[in-house]
Protein backbone atom coordinates (compact mmCIF):
# COMPACT_ATOMS: atom_id res chain seq x y z
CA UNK A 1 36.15 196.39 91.54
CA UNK A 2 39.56 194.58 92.02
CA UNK A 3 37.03 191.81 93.78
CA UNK A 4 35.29 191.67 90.60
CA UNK A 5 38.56 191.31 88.32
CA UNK A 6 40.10 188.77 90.62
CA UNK A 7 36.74 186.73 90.37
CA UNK A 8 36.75 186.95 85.91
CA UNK A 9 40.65 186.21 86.11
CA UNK A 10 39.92 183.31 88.26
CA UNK A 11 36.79 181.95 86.27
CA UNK A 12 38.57 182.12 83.10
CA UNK A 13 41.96 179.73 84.20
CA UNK A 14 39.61 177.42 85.25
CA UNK A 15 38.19 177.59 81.81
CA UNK A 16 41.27 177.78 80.30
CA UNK A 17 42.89 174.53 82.37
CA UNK A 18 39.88 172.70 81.50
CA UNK A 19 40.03 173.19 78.12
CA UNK A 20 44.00 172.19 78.10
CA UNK A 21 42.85 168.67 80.14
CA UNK A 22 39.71 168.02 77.39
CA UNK A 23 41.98 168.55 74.60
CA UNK A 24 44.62 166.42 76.08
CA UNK A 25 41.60 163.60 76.61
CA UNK A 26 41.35 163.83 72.85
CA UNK A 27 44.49 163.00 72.30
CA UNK A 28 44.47 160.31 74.51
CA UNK A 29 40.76 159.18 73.43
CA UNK A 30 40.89 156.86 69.84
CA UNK A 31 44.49 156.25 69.96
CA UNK A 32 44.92 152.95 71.42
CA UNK A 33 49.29 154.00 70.99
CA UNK A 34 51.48 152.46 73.24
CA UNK A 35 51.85 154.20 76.62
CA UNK A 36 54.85 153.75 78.26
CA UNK A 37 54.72 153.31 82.52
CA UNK A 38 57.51 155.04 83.24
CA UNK A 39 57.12 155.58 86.73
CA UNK A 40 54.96 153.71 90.11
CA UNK A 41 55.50 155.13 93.49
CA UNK A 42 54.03 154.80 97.29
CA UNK A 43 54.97 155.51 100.68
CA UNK A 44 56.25 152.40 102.24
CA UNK A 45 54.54 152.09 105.29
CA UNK A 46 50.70 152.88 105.82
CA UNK A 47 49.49 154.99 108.76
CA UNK A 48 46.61 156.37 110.00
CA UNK A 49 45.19 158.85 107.33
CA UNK A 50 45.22 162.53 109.28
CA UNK A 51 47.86 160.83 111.85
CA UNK A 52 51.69 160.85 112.76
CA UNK A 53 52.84 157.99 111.87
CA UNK A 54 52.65 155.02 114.84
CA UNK A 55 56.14 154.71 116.45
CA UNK A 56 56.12 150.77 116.48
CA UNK A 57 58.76 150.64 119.16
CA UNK A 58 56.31 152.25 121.69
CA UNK A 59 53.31 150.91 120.89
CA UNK A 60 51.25 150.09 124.26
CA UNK A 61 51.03 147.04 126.57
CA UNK A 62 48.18 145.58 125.45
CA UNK A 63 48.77 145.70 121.28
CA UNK A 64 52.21 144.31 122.06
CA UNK A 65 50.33 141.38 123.82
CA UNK A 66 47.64 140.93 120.99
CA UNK A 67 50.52 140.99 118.34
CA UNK A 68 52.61 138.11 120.64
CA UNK A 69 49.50 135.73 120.49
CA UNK A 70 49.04 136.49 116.69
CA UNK A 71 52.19 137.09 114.36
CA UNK A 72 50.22 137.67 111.65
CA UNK A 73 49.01 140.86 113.03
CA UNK A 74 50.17 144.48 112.99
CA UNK A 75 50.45 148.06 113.79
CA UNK A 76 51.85 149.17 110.46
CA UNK A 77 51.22 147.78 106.97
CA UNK A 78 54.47 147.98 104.84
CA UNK A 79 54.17 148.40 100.86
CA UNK A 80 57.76 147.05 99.25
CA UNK A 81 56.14 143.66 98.14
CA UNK A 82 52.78 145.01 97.60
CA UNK A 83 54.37 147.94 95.31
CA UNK A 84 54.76 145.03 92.64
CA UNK A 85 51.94 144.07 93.38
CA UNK A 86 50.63 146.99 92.41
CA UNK A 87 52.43 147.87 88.61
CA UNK A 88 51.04 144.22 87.77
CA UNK A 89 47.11 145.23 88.65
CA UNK A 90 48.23 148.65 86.72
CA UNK A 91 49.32 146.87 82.99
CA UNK A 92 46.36 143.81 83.56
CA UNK A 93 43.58 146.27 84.67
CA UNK A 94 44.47 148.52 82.03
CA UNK A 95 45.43 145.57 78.72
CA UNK A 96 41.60 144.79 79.64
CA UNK A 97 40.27 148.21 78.86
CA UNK A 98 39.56 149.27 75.21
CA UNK A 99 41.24 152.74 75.90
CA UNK A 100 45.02 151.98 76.53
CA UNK A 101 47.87 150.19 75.62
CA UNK A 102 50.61 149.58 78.23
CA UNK A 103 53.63 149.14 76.20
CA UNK A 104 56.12 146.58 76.80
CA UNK A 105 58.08 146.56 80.34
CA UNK A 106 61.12 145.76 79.55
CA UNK A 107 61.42 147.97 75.93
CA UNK A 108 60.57 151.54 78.38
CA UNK A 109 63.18 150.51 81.49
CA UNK A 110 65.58 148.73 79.64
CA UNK A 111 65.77 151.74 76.97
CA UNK A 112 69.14 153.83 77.41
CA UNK A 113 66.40 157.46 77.73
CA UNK A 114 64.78 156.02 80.80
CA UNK A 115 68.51 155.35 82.36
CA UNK A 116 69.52 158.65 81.94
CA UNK A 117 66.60 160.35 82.77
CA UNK A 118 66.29 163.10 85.61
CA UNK A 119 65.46 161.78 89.14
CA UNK A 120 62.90 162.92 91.40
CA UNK A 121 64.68 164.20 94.27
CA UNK A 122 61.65 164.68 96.59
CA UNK A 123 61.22 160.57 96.06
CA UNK A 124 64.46 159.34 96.38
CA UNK A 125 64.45 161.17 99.87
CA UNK A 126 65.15 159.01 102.53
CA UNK A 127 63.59 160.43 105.92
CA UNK A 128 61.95 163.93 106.39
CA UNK A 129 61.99 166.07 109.39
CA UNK A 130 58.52 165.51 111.55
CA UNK A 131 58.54 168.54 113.57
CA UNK A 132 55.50 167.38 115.94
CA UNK A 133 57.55 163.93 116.76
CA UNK A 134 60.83 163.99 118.41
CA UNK A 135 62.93 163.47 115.63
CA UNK A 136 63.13 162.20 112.34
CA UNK A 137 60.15 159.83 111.12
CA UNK A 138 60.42 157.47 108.02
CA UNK A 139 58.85 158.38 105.08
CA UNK A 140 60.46 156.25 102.81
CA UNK A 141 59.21 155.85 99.04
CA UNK A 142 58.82 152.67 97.11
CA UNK A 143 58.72 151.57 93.88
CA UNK A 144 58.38 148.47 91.85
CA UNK A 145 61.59 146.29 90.97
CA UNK A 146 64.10 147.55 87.99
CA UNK A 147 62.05 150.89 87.96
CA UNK A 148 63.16 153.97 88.79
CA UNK A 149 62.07 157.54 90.33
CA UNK A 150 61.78 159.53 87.20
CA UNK A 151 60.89 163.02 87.03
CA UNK A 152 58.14 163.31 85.23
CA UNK A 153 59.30 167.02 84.97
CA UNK A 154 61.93 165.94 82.55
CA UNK A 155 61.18 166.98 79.04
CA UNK A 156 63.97 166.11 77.89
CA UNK A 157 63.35 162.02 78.95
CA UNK A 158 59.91 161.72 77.01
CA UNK A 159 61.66 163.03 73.51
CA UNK A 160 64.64 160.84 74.14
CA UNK A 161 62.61 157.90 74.91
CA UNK A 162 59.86 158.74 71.57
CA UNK A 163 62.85 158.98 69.54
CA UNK A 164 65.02 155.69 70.82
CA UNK A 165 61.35 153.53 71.27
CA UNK A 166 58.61 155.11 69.15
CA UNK A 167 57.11 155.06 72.64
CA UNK A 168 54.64 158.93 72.37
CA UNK A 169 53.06 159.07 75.33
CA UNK A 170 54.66 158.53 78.78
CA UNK A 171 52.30 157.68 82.49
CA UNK A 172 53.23 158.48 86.27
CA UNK A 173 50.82 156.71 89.09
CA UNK A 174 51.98 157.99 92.31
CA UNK A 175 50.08 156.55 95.36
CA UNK A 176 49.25 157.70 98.56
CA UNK A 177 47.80 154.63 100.86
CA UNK A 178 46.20 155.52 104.24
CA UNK A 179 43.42 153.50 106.36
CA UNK A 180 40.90 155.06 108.46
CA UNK A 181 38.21 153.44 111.04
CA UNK A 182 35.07 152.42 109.26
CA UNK A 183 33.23 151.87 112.89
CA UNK A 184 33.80 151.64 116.59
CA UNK A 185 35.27 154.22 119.10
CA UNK A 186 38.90 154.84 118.82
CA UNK A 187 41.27 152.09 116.97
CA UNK A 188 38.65 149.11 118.45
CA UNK A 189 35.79 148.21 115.25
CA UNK A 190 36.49 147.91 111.62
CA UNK A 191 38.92 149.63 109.49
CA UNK A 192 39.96 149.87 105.80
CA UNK A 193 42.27 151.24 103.34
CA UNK A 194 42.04 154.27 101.75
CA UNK A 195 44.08 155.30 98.56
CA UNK A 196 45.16 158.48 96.68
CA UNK A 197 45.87 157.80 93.36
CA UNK A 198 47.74 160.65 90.96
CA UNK A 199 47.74 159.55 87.32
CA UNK A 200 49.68 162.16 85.00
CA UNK A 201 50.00 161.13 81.48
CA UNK A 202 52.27 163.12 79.14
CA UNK A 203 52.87 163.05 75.54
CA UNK A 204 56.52 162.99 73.42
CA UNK A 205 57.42 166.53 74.22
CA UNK A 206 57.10 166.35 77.82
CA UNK A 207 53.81 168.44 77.64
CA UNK A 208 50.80 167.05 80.34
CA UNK A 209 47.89 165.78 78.42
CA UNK A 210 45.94 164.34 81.58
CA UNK A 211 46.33 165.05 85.24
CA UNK A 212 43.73 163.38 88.04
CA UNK A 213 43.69 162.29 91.44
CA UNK A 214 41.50 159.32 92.26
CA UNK A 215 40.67 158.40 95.14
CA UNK A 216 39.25 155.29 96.70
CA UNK A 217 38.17 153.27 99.82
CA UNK A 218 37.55 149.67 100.16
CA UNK A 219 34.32 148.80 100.53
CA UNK A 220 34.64 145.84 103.04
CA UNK A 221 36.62 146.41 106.19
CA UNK A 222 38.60 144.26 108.73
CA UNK A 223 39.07 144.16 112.33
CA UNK A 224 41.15 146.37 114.36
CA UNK A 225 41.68 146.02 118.00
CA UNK A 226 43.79 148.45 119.67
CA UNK A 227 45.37 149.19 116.82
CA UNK A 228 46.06 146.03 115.91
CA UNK A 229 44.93 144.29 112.67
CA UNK A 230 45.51 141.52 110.01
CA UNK A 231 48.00 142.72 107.59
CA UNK A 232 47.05 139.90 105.28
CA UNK A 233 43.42 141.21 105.42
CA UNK A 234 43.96 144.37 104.85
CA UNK A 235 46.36 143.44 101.90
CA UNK A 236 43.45 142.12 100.10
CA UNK A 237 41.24 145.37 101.30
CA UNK A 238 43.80 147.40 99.74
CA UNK A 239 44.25 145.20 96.23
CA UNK A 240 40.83 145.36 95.88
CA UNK A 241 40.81 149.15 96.17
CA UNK A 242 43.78 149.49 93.70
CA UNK A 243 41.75 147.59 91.01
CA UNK A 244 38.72 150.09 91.83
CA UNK A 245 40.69 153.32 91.19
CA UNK A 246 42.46 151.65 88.22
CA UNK A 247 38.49 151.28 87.19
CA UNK A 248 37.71 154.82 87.59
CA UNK A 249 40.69 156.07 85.79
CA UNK A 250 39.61 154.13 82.82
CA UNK A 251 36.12 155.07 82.52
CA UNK A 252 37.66 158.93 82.49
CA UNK A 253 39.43 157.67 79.39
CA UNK A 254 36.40 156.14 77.86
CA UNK A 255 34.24 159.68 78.75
């Protein structure tokens, strides 16, 4: 019986948080408003997805060799450049759709709501305790230039910043890049980037009108050889793959 309750109870907050997001969608759907991008975040350096992260000081004998013949290749990918990267694919993808309306960049950061608004703690963090290393591994966050790590949890930021800007509806893209082998045995074949990408869009009172998680792999791959790739490749691999999730996220707008 209590198996039975559990299962009704279960069934009907799924119905219930489905209706919530589809209502939210209709909000969202028709009114090309201004959204404000309030917030763009990634890790900074891209591992293995499912791995610890690579210690680049020990990497082996023979991927320190490859990497000496060929500067342009690497162990680990790092994101601060390619974060800006990133928030300018976000406002062109999206000023080419029919569904949104990025408003202007410098009107949401330079505003005096978004430089009072509540930071995200668990982003500004530094370093995090990897209890299966032998110390402390980076994790560090990055974002794009003048931006900051807003809270999106902060209801008091999106009234402030509707009320200074006219600005109603607020968006939060946090990324989560990763690459995994496409083929071969071990880190000798192909590999390519795979992305995460957590869109959260909320309206003037701070209340969630659209919540998803994307995510994406390139298509094409490049070469890895003992662990070693082209960062530059794998760059493009993982701009392309940006642009595709950025695609999916606007056809759930369109429905």
């Amino acid at each position: 019986m209590r198996k039975i309750v559990l299962f009704f109870v279960v069934i009907s907050l799924a119905v219930i948080s489905a209706g919530c997001v589809t209502s939210g969608m209709k909000k969202i759907r028709g009114q090309r408003v201004p959204i404000a991008l309030v917030s763009v975040v990634a890790n900074s350096e891209i591992h293995w997805k499912d791995e610890n992260p690579i210690d680049v000081d020990r990497m082996g004998p023979l991927a320190a060799r490859v990497m000496r013949n060929d500067p342009g290749l690497v162990l680990v990918s790092r994101t601060e450049e390619f974060i800006n990267v990133t928030e300018n694919l976000i406002r062109e993808t999206l000023a080419n759709s029919s569904v949104t309306n990025l408003a202007d960049r410098e009107t949401v950061l330079q505003s005096r709501a978004y430089q009072a608004a509540k930071i995200n703690r668990e982003h500004e963090k530094q370093s995090s305790f990897n209890p299966l290393g032998d110390g402390f591994s980076s994790i560090h966050m990055v974002k794009p230039e003048d931006f900051r790590f807003v809270d999106y949890r902060d209801r008091n930021f999106a009234s402030a910043l509707a009320a200074e800007t006219g600005i109603q509806r607020s968006m939060f893209v946090e990324f989560n890049f990763t690459r995994a082998m496409a083929l071969g045995i071990g880190k000798y074949g192909t590999c390519r980037p795979e992305i995460d990408m957590t869109v959260q869009i909320l309206d003037a009172s701070g209340k969630r009108l659209f919540r998803k998680t994307y995510s994406v792999q390139s298509i094409s791959t490049t070469n890895v050889s003992a662990a070693v790739y082209s960062d530059v490749a794998f760059m493009r691999l993982l701009d392309s793959a940006v642009v595709d999730a950025l695609y999916q996220l606007i056809e759930t707008l369109e429905g």
